[in-house]
N, C-alpha and C. Protein backbone atom coordinates (compact mmCIF):
# COMPACT_ATOMS: atom_id res chain seq x y z
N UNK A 1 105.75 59.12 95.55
CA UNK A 1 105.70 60.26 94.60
C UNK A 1 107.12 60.70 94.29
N UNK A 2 107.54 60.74 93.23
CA UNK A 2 109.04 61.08 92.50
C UNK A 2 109.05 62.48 92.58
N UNK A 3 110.41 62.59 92.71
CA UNK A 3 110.85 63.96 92.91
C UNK A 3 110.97 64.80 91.93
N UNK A 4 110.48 66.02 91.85
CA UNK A 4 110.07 67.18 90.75
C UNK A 4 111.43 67.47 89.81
N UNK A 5 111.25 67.01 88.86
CA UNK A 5 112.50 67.31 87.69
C UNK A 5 112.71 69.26 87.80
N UNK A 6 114.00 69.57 87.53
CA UNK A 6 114.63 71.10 87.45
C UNK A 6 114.00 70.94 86.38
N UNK A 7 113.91 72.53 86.48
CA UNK A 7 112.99 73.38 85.40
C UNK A 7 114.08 73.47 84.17
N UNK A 8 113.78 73.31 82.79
CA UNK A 8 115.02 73.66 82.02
C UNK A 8 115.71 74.05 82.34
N UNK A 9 115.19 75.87 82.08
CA UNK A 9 116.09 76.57 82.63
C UNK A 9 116.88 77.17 83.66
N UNK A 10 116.50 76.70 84.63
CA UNK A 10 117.70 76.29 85.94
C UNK A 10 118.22 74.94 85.88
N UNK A 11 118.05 74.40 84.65
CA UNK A 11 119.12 72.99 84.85
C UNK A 11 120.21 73.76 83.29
N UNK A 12 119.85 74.51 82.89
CA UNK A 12 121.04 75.33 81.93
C UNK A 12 121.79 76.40 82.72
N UNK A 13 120.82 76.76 83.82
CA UNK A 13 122.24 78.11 84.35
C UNK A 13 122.95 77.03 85.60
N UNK A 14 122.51 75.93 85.92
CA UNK A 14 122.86 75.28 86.80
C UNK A 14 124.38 74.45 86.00
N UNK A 15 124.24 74.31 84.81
CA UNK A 15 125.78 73.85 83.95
C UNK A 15 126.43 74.94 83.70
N UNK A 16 125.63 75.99 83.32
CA UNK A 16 126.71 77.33 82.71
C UNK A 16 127.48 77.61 84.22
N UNK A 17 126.73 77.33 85.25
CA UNK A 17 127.70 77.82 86.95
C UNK A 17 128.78 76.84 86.53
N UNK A 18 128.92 75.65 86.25
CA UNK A 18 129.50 74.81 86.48
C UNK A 18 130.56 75.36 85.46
N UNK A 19 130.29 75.76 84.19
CA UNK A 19 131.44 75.76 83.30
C UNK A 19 132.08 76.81 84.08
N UNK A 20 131.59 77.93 84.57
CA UNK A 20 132.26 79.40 84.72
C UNK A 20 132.57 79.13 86.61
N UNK A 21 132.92 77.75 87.24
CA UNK A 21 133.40 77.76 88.19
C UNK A 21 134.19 78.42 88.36
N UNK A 22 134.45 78.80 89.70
CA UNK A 22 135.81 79.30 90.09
C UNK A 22 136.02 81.22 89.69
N UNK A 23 135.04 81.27 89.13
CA UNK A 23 134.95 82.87 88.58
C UNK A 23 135.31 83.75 89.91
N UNK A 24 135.89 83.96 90.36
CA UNK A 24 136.16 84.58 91.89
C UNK A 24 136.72 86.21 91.43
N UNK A 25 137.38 86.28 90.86
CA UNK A 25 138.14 87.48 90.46
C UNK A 25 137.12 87.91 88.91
N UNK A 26 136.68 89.27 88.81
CA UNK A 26 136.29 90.14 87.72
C UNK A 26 137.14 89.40 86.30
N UNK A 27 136.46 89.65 85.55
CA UNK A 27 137.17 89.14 84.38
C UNK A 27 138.26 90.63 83.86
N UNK A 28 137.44 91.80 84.12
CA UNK A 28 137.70 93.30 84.21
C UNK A 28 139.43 93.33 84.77
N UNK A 29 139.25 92.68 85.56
CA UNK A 29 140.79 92.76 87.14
C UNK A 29 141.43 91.98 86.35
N UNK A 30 140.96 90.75 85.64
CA UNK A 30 142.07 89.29 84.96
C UNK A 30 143.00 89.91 83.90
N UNK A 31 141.83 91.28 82.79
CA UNK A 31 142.18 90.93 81.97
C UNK A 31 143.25 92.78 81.96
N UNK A 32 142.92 93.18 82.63
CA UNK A 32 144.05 94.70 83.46
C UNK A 32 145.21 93.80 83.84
N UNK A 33 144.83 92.88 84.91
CA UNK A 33 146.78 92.28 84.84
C UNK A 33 147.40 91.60 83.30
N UNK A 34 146.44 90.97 82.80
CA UNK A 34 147.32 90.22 81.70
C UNK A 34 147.72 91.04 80.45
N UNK A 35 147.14 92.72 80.53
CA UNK A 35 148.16 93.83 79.66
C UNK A 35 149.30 94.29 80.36
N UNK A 36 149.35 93.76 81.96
CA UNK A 36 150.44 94.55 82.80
C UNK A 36 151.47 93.11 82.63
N UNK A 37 151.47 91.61 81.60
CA UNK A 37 152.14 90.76 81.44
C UNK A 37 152.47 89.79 82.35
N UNK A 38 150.92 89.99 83.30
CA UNK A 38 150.80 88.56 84.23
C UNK A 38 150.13 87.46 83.33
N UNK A 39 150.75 86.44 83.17
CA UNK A 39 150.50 85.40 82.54
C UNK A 39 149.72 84.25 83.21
N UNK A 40 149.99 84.15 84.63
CA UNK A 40 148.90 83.36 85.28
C UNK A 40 147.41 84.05 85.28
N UNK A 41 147.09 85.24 85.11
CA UNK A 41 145.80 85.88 84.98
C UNK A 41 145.29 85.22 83.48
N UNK A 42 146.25 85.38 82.77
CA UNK A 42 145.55 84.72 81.42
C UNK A 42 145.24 83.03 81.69
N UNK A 43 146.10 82.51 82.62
CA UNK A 43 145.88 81.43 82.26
C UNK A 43 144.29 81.30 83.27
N UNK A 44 143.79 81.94 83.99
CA UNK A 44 142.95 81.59 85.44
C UNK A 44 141.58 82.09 84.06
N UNK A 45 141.43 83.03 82.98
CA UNK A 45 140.60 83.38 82.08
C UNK A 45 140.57 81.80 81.06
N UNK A 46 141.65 81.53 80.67
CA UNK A 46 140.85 79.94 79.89
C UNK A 46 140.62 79.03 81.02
N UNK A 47 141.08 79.07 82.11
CA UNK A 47 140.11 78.07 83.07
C UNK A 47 138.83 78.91 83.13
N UNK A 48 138.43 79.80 83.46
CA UNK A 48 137.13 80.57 83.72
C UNK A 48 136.05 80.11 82.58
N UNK A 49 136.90 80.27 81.15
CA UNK A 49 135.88 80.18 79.80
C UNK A 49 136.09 78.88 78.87
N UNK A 50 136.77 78.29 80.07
CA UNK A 50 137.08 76.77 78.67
C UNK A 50 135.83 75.93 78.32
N UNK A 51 135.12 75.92 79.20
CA UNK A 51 133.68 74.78 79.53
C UNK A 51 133.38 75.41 78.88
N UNK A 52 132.61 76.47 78.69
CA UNK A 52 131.66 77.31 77.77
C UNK A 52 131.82 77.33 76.38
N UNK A 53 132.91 77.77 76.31
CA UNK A 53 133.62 78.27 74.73
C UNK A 53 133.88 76.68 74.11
N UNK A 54 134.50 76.02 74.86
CA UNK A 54 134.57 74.33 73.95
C UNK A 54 133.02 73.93 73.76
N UNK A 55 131.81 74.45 74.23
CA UNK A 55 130.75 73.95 74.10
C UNK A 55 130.16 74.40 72.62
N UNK A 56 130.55 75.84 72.77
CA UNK A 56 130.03 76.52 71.54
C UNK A 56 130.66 76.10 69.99
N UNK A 57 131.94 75.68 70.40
CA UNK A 57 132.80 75.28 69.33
C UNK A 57 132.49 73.93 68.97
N UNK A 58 132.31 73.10 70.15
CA UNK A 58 131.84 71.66 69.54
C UNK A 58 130.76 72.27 68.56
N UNK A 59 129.45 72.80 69.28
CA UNK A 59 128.33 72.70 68.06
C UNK A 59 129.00 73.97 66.38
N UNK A 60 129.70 75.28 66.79
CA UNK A 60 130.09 75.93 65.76
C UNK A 60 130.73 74.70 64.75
N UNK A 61 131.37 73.90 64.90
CA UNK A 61 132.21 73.07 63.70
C UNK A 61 130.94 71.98 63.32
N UNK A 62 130.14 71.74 63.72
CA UNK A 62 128.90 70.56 63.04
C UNK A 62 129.31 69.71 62.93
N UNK A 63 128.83 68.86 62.36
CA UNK A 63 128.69 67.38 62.20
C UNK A 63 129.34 67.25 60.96
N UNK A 64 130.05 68.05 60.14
CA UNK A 64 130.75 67.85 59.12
C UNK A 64 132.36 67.78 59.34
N UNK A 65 132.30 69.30 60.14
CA UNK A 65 133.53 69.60 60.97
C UNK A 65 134.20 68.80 61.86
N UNK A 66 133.67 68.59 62.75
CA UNK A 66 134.08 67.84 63.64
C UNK A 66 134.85 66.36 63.62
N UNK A 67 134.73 65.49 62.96
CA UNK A 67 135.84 64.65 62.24
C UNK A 67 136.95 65.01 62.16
N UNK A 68 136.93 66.17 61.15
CA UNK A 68 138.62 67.14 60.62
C UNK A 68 138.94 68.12 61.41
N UNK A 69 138.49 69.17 62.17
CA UNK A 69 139.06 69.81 62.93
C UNK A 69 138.70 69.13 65.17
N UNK A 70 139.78 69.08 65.29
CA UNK A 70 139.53 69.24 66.72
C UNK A 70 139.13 70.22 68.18
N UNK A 71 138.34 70.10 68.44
CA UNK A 71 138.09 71.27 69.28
C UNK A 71 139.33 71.95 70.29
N UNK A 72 139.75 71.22 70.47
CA UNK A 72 141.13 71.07 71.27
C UNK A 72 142.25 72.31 70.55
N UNK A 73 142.21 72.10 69.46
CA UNK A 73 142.86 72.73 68.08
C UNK A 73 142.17 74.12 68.19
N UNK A 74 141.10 73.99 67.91
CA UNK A 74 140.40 75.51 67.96
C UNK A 74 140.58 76.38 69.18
N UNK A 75 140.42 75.28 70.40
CA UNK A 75 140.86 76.32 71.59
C UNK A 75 142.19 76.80 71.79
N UNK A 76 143.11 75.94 71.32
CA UNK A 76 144.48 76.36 71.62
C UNK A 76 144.48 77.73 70.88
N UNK A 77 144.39 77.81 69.48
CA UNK A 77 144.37 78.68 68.41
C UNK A 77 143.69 79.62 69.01
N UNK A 78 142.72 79.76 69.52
CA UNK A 78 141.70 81.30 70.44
C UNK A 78 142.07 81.76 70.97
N UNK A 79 143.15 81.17 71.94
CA UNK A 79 143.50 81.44 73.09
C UNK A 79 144.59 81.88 73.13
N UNK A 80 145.40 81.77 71.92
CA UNK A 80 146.83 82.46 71.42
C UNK A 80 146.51 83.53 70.80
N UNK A 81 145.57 83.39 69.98
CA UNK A 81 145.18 84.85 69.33
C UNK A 81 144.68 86.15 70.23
N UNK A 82 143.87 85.24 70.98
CA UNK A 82 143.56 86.04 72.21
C UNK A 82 144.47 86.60 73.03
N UNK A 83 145.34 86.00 73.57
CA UNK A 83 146.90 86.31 74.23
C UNK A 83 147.46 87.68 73.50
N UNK A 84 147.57 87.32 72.36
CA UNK A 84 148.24 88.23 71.36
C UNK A 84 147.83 89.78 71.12
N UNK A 85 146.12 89.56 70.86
CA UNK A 85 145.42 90.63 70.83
C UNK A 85 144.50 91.15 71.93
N UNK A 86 145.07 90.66 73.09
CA UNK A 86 144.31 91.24 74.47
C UNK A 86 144.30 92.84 74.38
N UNK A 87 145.32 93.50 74.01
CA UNK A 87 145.42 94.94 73.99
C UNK A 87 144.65 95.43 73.16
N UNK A 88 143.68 95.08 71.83
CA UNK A 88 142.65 95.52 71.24
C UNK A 88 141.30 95.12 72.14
N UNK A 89 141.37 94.81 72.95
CA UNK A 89 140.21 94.25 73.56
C UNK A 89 140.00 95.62 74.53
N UNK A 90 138.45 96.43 74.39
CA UNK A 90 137.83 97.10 75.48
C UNK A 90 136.69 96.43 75.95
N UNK A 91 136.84 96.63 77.35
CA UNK A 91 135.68 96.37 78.55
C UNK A 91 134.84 97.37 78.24
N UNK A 92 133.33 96.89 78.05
CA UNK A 92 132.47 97.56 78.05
C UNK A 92 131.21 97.36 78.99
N UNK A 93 131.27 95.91 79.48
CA UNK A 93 130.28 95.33 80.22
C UNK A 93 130.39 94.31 80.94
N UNK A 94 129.79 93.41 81.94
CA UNK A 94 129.64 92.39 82.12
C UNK A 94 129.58 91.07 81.10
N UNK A 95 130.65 90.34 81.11
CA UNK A 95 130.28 89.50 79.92
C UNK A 95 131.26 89.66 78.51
N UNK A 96 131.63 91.07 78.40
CA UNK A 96 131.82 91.82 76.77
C UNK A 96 132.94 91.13 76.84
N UNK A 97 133.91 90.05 77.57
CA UNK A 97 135.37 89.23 77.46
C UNK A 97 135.02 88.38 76.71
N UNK A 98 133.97 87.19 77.16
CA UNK A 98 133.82 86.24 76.97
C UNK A 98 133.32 86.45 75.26
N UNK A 99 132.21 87.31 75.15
CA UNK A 99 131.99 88.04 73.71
C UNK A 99 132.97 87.75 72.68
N UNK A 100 133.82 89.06 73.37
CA UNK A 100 134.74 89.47 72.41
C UNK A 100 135.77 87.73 72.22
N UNK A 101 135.74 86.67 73.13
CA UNK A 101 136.49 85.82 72.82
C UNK A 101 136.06 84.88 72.38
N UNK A 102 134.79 84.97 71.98
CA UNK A 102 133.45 84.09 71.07
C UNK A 102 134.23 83.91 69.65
N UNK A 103 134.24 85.66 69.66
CA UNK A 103 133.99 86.44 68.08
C UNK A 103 135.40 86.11 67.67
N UNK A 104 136.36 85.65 68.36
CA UNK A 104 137.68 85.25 68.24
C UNK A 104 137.89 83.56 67.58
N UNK A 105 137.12 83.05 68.46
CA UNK A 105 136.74 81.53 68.13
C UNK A 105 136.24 81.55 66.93
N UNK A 106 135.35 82.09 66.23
CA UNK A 106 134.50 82.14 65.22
C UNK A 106 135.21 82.52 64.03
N UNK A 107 136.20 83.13 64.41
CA UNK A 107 137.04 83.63 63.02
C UNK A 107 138.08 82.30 62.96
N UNK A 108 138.81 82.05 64.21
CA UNK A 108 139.17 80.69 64.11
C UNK A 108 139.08 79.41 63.26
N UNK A 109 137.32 79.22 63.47
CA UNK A 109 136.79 77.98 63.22
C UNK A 109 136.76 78.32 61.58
N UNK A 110 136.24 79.66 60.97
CA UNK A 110 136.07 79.74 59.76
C UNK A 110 137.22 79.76 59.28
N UNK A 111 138.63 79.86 59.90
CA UNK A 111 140.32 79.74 59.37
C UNK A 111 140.27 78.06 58.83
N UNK A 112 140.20 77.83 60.58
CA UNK A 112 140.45 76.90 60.17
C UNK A 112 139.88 75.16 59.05
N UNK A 113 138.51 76.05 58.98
CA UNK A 113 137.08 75.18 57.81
C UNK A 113 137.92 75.09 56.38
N UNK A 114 138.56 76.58 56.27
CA UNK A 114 139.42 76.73 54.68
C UNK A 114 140.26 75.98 55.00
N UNK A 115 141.07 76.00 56.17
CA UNK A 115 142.39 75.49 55.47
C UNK A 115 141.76 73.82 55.54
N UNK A 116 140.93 73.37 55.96
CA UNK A 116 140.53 71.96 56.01
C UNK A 116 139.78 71.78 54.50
N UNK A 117 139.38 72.45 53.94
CA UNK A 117 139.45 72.20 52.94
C UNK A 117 139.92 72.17 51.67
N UNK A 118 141.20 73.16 52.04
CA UNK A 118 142.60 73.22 51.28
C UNK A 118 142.87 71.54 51.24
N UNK A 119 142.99 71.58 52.36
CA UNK A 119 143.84 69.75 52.92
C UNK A 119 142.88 68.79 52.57
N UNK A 120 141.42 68.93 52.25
CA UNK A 120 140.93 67.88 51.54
C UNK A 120 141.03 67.82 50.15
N UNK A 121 141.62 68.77 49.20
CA UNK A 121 141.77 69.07 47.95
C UNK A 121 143.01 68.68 47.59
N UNK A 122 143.96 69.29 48.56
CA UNK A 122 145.65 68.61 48.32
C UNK A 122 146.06 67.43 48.66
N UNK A 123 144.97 66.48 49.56
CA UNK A 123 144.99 64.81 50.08
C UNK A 123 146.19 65.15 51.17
N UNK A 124 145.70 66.18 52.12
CA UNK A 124 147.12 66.59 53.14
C UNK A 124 146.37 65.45 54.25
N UNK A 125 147.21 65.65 55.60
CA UNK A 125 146.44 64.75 56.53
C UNK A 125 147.00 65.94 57.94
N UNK A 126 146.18 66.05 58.73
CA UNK A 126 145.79 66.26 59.89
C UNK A 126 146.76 65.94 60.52
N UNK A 127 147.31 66.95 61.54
CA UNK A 127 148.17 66.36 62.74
C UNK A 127 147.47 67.02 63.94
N UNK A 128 146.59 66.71 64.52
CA UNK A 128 145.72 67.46 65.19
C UNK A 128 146.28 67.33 66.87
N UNK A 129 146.40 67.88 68.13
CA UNK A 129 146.63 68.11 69.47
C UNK A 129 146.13 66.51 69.92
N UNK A 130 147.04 65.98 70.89
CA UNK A 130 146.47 64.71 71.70
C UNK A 130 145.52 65.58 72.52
N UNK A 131 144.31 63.97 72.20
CA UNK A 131 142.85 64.21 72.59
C UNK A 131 141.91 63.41 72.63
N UNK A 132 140.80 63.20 73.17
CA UNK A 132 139.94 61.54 73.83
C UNK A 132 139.80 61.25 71.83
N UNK A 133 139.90 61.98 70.95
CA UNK A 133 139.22 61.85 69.38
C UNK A 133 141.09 61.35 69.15
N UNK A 134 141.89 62.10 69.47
CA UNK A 134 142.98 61.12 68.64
C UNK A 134 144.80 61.57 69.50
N UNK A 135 144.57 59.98 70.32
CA UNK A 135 145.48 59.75 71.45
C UNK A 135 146.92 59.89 70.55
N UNK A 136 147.13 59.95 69.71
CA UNK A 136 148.31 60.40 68.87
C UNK A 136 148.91 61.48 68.69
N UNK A 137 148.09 62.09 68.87
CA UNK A 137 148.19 63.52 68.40
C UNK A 137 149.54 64.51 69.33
N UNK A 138 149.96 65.23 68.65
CA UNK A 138 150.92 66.24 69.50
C UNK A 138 150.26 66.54 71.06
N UNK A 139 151.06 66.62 72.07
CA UNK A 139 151.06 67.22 72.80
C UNK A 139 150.58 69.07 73.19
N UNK A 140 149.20 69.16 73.73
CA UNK A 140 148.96 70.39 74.15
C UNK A 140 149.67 71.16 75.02
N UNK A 141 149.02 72.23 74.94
CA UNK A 141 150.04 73.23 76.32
C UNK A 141 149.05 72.74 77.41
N UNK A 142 148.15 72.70 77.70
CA UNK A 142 147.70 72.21 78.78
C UNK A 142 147.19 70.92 78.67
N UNK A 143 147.83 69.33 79.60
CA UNK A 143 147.25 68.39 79.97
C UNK A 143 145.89 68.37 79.74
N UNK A 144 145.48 68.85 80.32
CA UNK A 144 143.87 68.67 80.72
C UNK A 144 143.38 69.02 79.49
N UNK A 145 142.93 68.80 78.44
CA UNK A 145 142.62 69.99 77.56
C UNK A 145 141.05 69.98 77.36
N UNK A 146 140.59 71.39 77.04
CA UNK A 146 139.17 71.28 76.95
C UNK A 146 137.74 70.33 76.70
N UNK A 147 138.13 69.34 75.28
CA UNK A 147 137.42 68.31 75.68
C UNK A 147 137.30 67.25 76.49
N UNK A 148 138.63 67.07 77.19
CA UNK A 148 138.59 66.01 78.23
C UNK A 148 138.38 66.21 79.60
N UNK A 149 138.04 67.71 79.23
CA UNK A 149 137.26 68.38 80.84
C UNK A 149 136.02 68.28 80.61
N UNK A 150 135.56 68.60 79.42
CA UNK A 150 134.20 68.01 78.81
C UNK A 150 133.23 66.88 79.29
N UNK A 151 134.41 66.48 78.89
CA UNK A 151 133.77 64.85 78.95
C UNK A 151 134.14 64.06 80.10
N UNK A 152 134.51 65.05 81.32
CA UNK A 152 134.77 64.60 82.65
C UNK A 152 133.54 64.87 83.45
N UNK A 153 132.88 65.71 83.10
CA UNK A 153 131.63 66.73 83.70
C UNK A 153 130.41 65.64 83.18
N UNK A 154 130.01 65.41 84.00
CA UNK A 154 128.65 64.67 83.76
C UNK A 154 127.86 65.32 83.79
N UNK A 155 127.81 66.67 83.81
CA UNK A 155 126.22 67.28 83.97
C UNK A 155 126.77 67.94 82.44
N UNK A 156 127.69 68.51 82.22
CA UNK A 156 127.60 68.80 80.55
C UNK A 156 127.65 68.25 79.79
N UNK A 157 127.82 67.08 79.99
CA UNK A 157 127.30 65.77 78.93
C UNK A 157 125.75 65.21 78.82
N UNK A 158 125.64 65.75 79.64
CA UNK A 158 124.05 65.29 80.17
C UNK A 158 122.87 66.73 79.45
N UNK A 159 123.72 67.83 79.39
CA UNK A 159 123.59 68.72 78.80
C UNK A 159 123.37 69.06 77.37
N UNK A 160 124.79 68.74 77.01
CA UNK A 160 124.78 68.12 75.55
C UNK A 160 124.02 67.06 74.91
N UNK A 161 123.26 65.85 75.58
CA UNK A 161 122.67 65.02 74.92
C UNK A 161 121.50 65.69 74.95
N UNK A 162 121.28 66.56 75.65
CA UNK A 162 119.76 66.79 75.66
C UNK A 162 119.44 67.70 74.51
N UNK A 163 120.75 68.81 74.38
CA UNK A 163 120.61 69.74 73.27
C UNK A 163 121.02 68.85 71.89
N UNK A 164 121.23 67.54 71.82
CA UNK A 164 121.17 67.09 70.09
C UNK A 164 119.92 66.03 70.57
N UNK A 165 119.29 66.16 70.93
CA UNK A 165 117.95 65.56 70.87
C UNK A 165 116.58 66.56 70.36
N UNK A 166 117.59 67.76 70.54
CA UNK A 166 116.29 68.63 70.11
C UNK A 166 116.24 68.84 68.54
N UNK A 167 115.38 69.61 68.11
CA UNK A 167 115.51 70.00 66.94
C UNK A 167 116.19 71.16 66.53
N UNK A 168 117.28 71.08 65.33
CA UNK A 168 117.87 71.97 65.01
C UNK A 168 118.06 73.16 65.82
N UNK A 169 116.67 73.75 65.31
CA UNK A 169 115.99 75.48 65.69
C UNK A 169 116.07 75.54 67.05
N UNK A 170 115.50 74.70 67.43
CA UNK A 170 115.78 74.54 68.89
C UNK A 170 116.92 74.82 69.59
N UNK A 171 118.03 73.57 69.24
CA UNK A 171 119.07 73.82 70.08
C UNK A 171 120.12 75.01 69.65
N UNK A 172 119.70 75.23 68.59
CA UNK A 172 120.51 76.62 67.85
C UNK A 172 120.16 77.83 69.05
N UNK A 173 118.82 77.97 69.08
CA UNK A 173 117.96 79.16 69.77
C UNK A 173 118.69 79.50 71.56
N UNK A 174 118.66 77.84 71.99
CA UNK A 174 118.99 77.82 73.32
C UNK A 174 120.54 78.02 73.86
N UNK A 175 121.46 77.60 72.51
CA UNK A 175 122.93 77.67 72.52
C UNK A 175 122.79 79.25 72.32
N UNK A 176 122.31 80.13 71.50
CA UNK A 176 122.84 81.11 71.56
C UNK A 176 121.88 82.00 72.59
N UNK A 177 121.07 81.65 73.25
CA UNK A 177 120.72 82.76 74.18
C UNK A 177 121.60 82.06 75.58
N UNK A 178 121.24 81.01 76.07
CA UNK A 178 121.99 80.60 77.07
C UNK A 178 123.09 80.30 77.55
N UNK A 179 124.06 79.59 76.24
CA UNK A 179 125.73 79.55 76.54
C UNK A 179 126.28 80.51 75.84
N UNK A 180 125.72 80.53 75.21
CA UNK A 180 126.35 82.13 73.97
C UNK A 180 125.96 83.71 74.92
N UNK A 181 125.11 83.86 75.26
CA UNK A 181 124.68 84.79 75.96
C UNK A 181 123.74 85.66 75.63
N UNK A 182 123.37 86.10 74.52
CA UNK A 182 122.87 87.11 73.52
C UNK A 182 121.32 87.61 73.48
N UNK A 183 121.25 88.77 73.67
CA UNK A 183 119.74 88.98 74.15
C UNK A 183 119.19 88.70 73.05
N UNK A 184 117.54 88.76 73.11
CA UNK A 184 116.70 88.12 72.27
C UNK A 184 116.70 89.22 70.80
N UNK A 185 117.72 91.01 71.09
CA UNK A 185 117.39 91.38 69.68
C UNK A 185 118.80 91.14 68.91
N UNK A 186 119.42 91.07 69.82
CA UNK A 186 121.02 89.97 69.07
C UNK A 186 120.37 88.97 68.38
N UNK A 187 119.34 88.03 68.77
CA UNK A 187 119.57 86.47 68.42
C UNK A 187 118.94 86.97 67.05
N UNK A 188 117.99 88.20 67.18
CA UNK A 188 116.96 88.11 66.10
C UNK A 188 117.38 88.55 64.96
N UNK A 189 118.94 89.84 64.94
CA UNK A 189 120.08 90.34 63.95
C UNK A 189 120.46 88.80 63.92
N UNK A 190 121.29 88.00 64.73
CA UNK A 190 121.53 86.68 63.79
C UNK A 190 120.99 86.16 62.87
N UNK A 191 120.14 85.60 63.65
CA UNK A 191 118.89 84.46 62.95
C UNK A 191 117.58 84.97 61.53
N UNK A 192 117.89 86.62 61.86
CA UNK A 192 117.27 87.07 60.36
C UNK A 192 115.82 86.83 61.11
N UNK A 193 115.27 87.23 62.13
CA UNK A 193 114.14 86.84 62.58
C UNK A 193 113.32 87.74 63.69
N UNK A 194 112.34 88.16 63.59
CA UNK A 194 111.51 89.32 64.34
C UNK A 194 111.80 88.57 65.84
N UNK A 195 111.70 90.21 66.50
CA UNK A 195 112.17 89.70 67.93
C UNK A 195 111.33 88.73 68.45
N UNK A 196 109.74 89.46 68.28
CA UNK A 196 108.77 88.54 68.80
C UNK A 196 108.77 86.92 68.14
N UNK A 197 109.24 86.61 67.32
CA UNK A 197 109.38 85.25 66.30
C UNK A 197 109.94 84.38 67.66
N UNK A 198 111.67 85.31 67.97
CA UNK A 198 112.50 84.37 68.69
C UNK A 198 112.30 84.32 69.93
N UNK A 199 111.62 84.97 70.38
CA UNK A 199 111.26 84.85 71.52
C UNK A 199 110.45 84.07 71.74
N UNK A 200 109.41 83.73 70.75
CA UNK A 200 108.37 82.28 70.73
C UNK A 200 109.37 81.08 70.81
N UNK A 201 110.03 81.18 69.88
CA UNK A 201 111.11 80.05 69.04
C UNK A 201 112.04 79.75 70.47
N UNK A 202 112.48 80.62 71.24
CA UNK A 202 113.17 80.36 72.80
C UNK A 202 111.68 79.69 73.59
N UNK A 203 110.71 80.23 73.75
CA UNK A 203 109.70 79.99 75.27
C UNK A 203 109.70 77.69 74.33
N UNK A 204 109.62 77.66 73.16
CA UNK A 204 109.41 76.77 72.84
C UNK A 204 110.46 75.70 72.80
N UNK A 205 111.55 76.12 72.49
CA UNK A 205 112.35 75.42 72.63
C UNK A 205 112.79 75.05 74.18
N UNK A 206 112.94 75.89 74.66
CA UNK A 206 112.97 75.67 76.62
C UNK A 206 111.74 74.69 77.23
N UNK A 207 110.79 74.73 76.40
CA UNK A 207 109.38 73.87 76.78
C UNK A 207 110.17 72.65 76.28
N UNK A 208 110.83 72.04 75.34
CA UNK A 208 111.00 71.23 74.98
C UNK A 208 112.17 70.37 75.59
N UNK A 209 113.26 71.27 75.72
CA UNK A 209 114.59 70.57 76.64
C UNK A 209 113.42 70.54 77.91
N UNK A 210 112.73 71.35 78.44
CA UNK A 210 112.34 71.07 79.72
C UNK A 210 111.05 69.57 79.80
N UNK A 211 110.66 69.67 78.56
CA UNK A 211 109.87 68.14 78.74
C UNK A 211 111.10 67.04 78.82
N UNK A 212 112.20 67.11 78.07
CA UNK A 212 113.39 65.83 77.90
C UNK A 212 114.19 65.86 78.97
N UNK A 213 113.86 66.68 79.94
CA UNK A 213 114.63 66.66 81.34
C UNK A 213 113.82 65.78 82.03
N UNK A 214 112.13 65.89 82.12
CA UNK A 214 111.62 65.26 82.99
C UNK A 214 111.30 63.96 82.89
N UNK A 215 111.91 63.49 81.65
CA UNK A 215 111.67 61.84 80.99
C UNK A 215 112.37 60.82 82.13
């Protein structure tokens, strides 16, 4: 008799542990030293949120995006802006960092969508960060850089295939309640959709990564 496959959803908080390893110190405490101009606190916050946030960004840029912009690119860019504008940032909750450094990414990705399509109009070309997508590329501030931590992690790859096997709605639903974070009347202000809708649209979609786990 074979051994009982994880339930979806403890095989999703079982990767989200994995991205947010090492979380030892409050994000609250990280982000009080890095206005007092400790710079290793900032740096211990993109180790804390790199797994996560490169996850959201792979799927935020699509299947159109992703060719022309690098994720690598987007994180560097978040994470400077972020640096920059830590002092507009209030703690309000558990979590409200990672939020507020979502909503950072997101303005990012939509920067950087225009100027990619500036550069497909002017026939410019890309000089994008060295990265497993293009070993040429400039040099990052950090070696390691987010997708090649990515794609070092076998359980978030294992993760990821399962969420583009689903359907659209699906993996949209599960990215933003589970790696995104967002309660079900957030998802439902997103998605333009009655709470009770998404909350079907989640129990179903979790039925579904959880049947493609047990294959």
């Amino acid at each position: 008799m074979g051994s009982r496959q994880p339930d979806g959803d403890l095989a999703l908080r079982a990767t989200l542990c994995l991205m947010d390893s090492g979380a030892k110190t409050t994000a609250f405490g990280l982000v009080e030293r890095v206005r007092n101009g400790d710079f290793d606190a900032f740096q211990a916050l993109f180790e804390r949120y790199q797994h996560r946030l490169a996850v959201l960004i792979h799927y935020r840029l699509g299947a159109k995006l992703r060719p022309v912009i690098d994720v690598d690119d987007v994180m560097q860019e978040t994470f400077l802006e972020a640096f920059q504008d830590i002092v507009k940032f209030e703690y309000r909750s558990p979590g409200a960092f990672f939020r507020w450094l979502n909503a950072v990414a997101i303005h990012v990705v939509e920067d950087a969508a225009r100027h990619a399509g500036r550069r497909k109009r002017d026939g410019g070309v890309r000089v994008p960060l060295r990265s497993e997508s293009s070993p040429g590329g400039a040099d990052p501030a950090d070696s390691l850089t987010p997708s090649r931590i990515l794609f070092q992690h076998e359980r978030i790859q294992l993760l990821m295939r399962r969420l583009d096997e689903l359907p659209p709605q699906y993996r949209e639903v599960i990215i933003l309640a589970k790696v995104e974070g967002l309660e079900t009347s957030e998802i439902s202000q997103r998605l333009g959709k009655p709470r009770e809708a998404v909350a079907l649209l989640l129990h179903r979609a979790l039925k579904s990564f959880r049947a493609g786990a047990a294959q």
